[in-house]
N, C-alpha and C. Protein backbone atom coordinates (compact mmCIF):
# COMPACT_ATOMS: atom_id res chain seq x y z
N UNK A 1 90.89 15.82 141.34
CA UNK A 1 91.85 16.80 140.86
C UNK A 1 91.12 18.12 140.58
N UNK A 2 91.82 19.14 141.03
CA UNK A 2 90.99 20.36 141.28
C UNK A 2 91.52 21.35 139.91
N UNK A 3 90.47 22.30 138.76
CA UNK A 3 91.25 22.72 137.76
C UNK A 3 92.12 23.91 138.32
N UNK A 4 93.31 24.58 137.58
CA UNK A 4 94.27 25.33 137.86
C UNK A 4 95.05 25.99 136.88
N UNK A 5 94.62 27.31 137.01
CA UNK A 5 95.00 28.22 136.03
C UNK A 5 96.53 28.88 135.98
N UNK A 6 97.34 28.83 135.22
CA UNK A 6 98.56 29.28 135.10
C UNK A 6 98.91 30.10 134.06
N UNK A 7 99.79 30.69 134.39
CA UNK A 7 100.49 31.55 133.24
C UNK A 7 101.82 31.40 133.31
N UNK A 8 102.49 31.35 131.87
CA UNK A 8 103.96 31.37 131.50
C UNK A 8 104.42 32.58 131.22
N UNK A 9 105.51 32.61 131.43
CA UNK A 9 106.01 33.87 130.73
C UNK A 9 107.23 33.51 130.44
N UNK A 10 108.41 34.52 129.56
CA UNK A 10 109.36 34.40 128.97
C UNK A 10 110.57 35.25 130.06
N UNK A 11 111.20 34.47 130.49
CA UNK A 11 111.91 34.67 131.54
C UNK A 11 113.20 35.87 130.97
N UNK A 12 113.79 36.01 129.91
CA UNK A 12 114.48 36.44 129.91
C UNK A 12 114.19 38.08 129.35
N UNK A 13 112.25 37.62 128.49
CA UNK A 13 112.19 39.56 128.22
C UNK A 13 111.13 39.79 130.17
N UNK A 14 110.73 39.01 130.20
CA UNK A 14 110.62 39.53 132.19
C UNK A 14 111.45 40.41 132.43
N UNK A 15 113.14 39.13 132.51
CA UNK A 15 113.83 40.47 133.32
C UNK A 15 114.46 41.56 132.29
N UNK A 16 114.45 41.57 131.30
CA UNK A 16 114.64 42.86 130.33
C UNK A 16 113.63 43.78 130.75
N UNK A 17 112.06 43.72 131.34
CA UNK A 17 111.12 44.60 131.04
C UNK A 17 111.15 45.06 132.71
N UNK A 18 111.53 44.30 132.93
CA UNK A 18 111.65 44.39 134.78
C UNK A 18 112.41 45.34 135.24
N UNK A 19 113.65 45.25 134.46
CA UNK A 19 114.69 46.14 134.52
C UNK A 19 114.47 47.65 134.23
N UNK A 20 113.21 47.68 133.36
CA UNK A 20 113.17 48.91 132.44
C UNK A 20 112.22 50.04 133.22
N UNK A 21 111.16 48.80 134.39
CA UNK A 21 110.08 49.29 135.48
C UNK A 21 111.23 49.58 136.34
N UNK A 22 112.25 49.02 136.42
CA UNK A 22 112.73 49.51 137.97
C UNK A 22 113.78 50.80 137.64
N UNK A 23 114.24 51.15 136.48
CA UNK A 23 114.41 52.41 136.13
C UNK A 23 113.65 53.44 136.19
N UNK A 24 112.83 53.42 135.61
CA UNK A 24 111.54 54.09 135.08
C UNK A 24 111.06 54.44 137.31
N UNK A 25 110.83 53.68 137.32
CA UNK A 25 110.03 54.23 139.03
C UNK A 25 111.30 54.35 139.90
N UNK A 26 112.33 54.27 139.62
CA UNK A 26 113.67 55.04 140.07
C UNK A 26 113.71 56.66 139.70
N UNK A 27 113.54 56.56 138.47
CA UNK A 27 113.64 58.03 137.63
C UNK A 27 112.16 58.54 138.18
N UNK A 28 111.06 58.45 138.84
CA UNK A 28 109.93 59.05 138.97
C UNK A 28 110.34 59.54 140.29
N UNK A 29 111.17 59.11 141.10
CA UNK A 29 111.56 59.24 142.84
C UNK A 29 111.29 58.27 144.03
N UNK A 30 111.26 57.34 143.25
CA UNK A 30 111.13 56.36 144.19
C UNK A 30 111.92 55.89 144.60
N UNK A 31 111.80 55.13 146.20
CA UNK A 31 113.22 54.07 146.44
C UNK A 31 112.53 52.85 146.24
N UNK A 32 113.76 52.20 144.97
CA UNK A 32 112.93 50.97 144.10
C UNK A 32 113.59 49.58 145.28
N UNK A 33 113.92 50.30 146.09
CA UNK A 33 114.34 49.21 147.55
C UNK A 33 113.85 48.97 148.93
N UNK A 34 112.39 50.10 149.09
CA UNK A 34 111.42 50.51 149.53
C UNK A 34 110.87 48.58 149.57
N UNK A 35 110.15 48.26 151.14
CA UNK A 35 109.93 46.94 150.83
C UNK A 35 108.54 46.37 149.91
N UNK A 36 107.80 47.81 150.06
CA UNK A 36 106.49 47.26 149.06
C UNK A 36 106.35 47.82 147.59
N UNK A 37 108.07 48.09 147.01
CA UNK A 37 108.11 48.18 145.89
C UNK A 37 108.90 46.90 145.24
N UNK A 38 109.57 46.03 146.14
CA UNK A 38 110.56 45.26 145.95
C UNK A 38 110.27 44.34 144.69
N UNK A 39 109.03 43.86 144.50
CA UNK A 39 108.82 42.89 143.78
C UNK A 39 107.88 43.81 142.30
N UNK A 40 107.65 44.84 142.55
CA UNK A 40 106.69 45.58 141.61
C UNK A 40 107.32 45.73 140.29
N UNK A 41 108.69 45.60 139.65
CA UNK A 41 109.28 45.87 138.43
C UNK A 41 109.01 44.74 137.82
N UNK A 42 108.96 43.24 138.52
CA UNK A 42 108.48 41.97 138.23
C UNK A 42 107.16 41.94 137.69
N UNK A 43 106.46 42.31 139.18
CA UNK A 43 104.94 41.94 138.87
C UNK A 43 104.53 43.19 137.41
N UNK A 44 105.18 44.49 137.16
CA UNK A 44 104.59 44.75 136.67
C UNK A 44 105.14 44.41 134.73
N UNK A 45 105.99 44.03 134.91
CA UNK A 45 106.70 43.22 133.55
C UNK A 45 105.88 42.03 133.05
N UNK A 46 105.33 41.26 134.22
CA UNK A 46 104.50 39.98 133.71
C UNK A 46 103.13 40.69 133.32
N UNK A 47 102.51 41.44 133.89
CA UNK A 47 101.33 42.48 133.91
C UNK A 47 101.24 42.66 132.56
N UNK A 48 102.59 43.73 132.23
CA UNK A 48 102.68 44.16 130.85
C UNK A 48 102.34 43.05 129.47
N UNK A 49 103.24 41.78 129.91
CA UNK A 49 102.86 40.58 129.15
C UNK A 49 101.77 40.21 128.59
N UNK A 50 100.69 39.67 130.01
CA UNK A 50 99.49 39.50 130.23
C UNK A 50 99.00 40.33 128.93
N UNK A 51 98.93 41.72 129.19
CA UNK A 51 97.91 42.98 128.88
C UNK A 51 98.54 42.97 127.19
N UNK A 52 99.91 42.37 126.78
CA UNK A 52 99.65 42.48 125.31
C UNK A 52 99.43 41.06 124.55
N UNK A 53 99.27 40.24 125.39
CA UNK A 53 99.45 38.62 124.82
C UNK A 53 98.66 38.77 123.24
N UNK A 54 97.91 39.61 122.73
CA UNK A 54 96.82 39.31 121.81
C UNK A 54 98.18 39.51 120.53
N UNK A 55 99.34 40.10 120.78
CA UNK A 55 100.07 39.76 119.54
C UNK A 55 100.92 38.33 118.98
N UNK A 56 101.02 37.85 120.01
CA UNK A 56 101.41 36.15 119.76
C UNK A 56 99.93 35.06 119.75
N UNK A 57 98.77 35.75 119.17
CA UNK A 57 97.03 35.21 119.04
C UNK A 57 96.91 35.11 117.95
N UNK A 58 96.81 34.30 117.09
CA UNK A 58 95.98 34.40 115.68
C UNK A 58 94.80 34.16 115.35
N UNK A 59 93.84 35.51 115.37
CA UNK A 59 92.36 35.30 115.37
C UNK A 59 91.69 34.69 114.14
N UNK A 60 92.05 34.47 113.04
CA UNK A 60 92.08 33.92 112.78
C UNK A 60 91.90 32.45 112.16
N UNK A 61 92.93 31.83 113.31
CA UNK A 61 92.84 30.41 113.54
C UNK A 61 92.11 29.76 114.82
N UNK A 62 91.54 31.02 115.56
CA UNK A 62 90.95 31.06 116.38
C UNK A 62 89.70 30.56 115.23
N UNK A 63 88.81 31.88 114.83
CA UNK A 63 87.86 31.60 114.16
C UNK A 63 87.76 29.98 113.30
N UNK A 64 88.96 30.19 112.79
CA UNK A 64 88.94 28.68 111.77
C UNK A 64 88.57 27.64 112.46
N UNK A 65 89.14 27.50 114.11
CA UNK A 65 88.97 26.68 114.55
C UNK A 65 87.82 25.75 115.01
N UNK A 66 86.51 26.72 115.05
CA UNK A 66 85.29 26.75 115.35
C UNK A 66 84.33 27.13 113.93
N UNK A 67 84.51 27.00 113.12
CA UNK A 67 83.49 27.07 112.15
C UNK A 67 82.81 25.84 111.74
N UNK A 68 81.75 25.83 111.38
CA UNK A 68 80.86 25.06 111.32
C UNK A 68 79.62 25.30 110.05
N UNK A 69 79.51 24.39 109.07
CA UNK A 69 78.80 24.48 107.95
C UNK A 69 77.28 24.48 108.61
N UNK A 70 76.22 25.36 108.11
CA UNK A 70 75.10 25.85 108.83
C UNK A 70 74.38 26.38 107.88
N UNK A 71 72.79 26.03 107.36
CA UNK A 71 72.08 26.87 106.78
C UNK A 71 71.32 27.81 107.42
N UNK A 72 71.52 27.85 108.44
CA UNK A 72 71.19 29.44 109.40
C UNK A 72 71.55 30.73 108.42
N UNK A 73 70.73 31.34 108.09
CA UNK A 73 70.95 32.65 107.38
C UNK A 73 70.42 33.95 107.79
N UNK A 74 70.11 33.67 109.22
CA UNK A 74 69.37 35.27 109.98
C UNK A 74 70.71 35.87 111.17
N UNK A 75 70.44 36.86 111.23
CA UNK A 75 71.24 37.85 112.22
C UNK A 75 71.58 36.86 113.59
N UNK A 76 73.25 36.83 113.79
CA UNK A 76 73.64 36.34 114.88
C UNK A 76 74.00 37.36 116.20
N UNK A 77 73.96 37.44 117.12
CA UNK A 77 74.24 38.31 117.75
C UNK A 77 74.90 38.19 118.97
N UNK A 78 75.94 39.27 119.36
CA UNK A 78 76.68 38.35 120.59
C UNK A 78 77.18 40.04 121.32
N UNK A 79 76.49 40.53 122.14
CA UNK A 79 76.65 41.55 122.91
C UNK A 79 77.24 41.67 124.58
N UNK A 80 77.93 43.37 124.41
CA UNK A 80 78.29 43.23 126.13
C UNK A 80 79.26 42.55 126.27
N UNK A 81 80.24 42.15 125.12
CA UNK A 81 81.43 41.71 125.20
C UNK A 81 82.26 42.63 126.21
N UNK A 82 82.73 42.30 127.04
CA UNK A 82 83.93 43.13 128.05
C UNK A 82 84.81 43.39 127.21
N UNK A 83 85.76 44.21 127.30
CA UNK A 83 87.12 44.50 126.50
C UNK A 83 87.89 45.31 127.14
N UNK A 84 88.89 45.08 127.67
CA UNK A 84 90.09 45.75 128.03
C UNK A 84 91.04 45.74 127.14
N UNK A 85 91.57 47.34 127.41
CA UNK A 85 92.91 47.52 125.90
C UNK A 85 93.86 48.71 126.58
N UNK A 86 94.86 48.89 126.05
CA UNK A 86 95.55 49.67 126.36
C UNK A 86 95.84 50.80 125.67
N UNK A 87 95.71 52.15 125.70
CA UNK A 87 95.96 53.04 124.78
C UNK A 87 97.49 53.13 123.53
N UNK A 88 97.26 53.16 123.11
CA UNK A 88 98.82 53.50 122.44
C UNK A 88 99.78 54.87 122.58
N UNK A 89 98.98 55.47 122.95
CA UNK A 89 99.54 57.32 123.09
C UNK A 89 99.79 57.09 124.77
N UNK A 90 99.38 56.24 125.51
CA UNK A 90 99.84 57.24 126.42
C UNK A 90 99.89 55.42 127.65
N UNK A 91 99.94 54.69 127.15
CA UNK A 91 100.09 53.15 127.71
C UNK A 91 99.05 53.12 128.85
N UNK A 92 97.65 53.58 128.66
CA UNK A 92 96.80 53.67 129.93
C UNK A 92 95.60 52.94 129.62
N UNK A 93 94.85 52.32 130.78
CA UNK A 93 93.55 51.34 129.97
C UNK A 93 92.85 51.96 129.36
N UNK A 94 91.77 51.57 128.58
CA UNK A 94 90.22 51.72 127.36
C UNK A 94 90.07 50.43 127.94
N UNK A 95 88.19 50.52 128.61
CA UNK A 95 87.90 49.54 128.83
C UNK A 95 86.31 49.69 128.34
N UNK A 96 85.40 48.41 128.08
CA UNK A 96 83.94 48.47 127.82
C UNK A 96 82.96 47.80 127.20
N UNK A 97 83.16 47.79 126.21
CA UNK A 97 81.40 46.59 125.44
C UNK A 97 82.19 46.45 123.79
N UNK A 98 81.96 45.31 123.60
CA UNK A 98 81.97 45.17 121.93
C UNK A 98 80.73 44.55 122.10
N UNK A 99 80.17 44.91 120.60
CA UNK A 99 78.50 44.21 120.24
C UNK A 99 78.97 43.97 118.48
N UNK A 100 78.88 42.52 118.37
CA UNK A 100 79.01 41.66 117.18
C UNK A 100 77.89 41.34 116.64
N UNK A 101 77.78 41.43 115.11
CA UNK A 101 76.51 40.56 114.67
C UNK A 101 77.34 40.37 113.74
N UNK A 102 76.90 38.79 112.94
CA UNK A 102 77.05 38.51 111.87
C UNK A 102 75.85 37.84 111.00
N UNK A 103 75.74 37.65 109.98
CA UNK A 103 74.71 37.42 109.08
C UNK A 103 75.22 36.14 108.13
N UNK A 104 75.04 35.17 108.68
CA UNK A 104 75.84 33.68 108.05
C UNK A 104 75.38 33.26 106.50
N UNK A 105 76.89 32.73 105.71
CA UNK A 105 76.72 32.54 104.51
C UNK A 105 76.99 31.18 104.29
N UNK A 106 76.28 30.22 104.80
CA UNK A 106 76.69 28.67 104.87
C UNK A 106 78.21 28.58 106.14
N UNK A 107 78.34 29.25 107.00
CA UNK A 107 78.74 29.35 107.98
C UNK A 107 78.87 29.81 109.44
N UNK A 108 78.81 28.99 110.17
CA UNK A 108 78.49 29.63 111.61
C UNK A 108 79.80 29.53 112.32
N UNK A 109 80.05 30.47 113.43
CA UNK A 109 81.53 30.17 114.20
C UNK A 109 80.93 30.08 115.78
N UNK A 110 81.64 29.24 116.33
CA UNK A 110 80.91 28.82 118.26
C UNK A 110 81.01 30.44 118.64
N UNK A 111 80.13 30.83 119.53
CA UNK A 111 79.96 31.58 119.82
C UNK A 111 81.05 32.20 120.73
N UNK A 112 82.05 31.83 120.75
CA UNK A 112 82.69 31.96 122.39
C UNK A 112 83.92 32.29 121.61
N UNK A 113 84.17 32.33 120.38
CA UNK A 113 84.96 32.49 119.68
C UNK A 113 85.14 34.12 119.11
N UNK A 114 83.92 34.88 118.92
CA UNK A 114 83.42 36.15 119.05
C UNK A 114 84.46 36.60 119.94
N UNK A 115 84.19 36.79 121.36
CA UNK A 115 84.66 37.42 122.46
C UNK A 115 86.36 37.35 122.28
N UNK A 116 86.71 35.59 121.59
CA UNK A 116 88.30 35.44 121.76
C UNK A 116 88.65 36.76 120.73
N UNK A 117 88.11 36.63 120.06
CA UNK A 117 88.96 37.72 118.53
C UNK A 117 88.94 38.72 119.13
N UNK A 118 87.92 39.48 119.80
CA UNK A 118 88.31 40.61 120.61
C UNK A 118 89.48 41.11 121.45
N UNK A 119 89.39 39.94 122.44
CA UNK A 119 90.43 40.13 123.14
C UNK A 119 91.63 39.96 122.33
N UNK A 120 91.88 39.34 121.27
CA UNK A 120 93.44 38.99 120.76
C UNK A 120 93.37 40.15 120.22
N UNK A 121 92.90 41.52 119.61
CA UNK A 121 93.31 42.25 119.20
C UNK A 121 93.05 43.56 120.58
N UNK A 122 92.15 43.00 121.62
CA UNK A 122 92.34 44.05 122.53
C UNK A 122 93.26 44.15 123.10
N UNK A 123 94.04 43.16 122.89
CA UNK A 123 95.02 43.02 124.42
C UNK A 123 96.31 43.67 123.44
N UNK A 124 96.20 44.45 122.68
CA UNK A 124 97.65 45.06 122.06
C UNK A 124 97.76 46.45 122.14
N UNK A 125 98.67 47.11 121.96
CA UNK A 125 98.20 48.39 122.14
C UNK A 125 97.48 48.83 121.37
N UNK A 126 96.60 49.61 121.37
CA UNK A 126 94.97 50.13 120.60
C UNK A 126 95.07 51.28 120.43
N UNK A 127 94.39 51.78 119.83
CA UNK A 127 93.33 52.89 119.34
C UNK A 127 91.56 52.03 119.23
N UNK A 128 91.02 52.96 119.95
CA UNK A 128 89.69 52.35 119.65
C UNK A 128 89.03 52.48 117.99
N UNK A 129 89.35 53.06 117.35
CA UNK A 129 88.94 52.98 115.99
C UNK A 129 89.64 51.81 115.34
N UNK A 130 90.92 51.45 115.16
CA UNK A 130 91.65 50.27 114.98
C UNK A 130 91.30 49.15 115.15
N UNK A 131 91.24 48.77 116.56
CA UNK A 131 90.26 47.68 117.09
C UNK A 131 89.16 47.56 116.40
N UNK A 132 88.19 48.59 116.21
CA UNK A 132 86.89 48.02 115.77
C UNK A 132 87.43 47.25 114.49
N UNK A 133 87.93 48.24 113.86
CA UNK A 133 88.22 47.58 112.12
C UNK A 133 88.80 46.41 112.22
N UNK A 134 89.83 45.91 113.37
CA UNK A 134 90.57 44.60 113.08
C UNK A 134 89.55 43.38 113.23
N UNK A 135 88.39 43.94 114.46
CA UNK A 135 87.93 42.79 114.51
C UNK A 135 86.85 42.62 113.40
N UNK A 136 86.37 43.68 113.46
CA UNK A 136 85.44 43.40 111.53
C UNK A 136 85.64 43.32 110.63
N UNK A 137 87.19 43.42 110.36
CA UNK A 137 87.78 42.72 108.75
C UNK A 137 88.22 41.59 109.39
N UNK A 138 88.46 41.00 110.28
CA UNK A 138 88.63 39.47 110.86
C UNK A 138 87.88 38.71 110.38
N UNK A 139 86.51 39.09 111.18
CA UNK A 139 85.83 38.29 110.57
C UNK A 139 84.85 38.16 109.40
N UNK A 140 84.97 39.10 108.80
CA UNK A 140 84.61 39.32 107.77
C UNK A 140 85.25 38.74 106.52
N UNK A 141 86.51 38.58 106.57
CA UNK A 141 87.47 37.88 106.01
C UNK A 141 87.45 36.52 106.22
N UNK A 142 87.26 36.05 107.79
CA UNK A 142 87.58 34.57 107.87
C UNK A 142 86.22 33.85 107.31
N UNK A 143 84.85 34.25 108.08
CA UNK A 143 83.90 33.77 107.93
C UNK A 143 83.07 33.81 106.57
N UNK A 144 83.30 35.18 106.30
CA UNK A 144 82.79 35.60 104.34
C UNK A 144 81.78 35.32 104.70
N UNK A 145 80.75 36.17 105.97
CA UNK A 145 79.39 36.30 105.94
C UNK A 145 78.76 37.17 104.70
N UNK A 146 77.63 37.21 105.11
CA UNK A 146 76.48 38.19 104.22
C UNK A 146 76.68 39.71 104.78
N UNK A 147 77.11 39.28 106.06
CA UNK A 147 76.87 40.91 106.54
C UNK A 147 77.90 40.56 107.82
N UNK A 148 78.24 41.70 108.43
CA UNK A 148 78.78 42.06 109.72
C UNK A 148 79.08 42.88 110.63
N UNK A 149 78.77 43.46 111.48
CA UNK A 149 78.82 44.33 112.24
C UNK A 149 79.53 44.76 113.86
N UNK A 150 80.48 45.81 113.47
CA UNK A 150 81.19 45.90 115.08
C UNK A 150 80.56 47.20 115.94
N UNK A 151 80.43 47.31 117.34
CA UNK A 151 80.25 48.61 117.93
C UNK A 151 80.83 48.65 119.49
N UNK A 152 81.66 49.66 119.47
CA UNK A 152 82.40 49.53 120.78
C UNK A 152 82.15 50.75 121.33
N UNK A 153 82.11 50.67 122.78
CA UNK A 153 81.66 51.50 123.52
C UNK A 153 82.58 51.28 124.52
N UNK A 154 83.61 52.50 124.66
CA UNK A 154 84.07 52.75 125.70
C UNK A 154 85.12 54.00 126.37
N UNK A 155 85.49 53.41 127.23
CA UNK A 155 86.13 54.79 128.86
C UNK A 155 87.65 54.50 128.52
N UNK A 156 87.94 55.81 128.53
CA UNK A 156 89.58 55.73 128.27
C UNK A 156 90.14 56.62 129.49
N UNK A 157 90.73 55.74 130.02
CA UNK A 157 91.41 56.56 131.33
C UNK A 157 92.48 57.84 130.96
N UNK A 158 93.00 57.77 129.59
CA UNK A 158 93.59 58.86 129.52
C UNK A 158 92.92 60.33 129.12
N UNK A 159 91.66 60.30 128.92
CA UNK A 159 90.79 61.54 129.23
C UNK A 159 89.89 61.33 130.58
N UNK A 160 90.09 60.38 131.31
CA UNK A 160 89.46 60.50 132.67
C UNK A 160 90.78 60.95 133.71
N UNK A 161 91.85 60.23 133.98
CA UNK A 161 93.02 60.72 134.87
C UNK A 161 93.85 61.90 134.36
N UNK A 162 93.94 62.02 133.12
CA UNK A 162 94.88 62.91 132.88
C UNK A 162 94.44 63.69 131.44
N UNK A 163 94.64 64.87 131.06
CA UNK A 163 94.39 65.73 129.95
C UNK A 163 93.16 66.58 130.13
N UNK A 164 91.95 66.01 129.41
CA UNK A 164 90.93 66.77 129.93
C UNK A 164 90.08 66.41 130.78
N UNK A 165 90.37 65.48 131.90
CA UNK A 165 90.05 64.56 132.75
C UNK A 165 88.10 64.65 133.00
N UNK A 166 87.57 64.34 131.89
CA UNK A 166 86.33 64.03 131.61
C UNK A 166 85.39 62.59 132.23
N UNK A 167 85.00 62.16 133.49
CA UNK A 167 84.71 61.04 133.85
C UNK A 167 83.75 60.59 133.63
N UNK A 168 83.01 60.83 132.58
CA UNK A 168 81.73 60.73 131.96
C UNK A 168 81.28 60.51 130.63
N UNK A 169 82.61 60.71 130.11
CA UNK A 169 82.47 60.69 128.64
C UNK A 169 83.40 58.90 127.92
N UNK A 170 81.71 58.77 126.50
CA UNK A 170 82.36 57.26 126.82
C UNK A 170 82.41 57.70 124.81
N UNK A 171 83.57 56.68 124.42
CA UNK A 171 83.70 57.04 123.21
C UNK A 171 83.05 55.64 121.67
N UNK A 172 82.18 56.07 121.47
CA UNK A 172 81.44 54.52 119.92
C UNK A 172 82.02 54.61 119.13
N UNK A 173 82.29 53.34 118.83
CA UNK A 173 83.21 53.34 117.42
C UNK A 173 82.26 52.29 116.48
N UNK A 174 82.10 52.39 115.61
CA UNK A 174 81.19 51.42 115.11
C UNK A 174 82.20 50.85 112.82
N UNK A 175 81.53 50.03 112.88
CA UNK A 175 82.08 49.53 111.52
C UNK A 175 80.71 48.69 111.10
N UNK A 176 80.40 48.45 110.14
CA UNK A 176 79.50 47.61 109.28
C UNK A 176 80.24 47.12 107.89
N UNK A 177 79.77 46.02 107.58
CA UNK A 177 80.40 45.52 106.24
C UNK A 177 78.70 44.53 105.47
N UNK A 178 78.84 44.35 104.31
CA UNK A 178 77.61 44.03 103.65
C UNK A 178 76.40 44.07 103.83
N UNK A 179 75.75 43.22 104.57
CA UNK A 179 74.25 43.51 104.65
C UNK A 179 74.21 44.66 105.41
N UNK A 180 75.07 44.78 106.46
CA UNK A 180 75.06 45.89 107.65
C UNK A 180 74.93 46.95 106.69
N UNK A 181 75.74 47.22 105.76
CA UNK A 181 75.80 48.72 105.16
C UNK A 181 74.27 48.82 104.62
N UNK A 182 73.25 48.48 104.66
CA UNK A 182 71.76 48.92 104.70
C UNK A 182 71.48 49.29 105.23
N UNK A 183 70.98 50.51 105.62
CA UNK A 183 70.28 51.34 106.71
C UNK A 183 69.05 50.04 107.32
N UNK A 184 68.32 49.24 106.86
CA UNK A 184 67.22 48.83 107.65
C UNK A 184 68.08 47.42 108.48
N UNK A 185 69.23 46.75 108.03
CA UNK A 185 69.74 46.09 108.98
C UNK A 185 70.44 46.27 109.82
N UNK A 186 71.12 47.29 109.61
CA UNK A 186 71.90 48.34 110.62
C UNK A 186 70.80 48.63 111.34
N UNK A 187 69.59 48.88 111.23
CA UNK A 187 68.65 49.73 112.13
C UNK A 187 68.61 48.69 113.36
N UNK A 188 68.13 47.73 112.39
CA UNK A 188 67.96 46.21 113.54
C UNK A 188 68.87 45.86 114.44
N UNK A 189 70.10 45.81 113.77
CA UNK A 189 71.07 45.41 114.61
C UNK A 189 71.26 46.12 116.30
N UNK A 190 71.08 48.07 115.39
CA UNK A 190 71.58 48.96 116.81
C UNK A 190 70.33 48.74 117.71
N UNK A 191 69.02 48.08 117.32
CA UNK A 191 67.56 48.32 118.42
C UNK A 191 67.88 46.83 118.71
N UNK A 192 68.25 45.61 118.10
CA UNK A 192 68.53 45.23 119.34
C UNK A 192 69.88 45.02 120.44
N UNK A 193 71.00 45.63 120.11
CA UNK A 193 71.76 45.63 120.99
C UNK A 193 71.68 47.36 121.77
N UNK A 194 70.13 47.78 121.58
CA UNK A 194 69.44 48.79 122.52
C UNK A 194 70.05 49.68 122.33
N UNK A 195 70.77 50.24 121.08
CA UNK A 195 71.68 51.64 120.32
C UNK A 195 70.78 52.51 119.83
């Protein structure tokens, strides 16, 4: 038996959102009867889905799910996280790096669990300053480390395609909470995720 990836969706806001693409690229000048637009109000309704799923996610219970009692008490680190998000001003991608550390207080979380909390709050509509904070009072909250640290680095297509269409410019957002707020563990943290 071979594995196989699927996705559900909710059939009835589909065709509510479907409906709303095939207006919308009607009203831009299109013929939404054109044969290689035929199916695009669909595909791009499930798309839309996909790209916000992180609000039906509870990170959470994500985290809860994976914690683990641990006398490990040195800097964890989990970099180069991918992250795709969607702007809120203008519904266009932010894509790029989250870099996590945490500093464990009789608790460790699986590592793979890091990346999920990201995405459940990337995948909603964003602001990159927002994001950082959700995911560092996340876990900062769930885990009640010693320390913790977020830094995101990234490209927002709505100053690359449109406004001041800048293709070069990438935007850091950074957050620290306890030990982090020390200048000499903060130092550590940014030399080794090479900041």
């Amino acid at each position: 038996m071979h594995y196989k990836s699927f996705e559900e969706y909710n059939d009835e806001l589909t065709e509510d959102i479907k409906d709303n693409y095939n207006k919308i690229i009607s009203n831009l000048g299109e013929d939404t009867s054109r044969d290689g637009l035929l199916k695009t109000p669909e595909r791009a309704a499930k798309a839309m889905q996909f790209l916000t799923q992180g609000y039906h996610q509870d990170p959470v219970e994500i985290l809860k799910g994976a914690m683990f009692e641990e006398s490990y008490n040195e800097m964890v680190i989990v970099k180069d996280i991918e992250l795709y998000s969607l702007c809120e001003h203008h519904i266009l991608p932010f894509f790029g790096k989250a870099h996590i550390a945490y500093i464990p207080n009789g608790h460790i979380v699986g590592l793979s669990k890091l990346p999920r909390v990201v995405d459940v709050f990337a995948r909603r509509l964003q602001v990159q300053e927002r994001l950082t904070e959700q995911i560092l009072d996340c876990i900062n909250n769930t885990l009640k480390p010693q320390g913790v640290a977020v830094v995101i680095e990234a490209s927002h297509m709505c100053m690359m395609m449109r406004g001041v269409q800048k293709q070069n410019s990438l935007t850091t957002t950074s957050g620290f909470r306890g030990q982090f707020e020390k200048i000499e563990t903060r130092n550590e943290f940014l030399k080794l995720i090479g900041k």
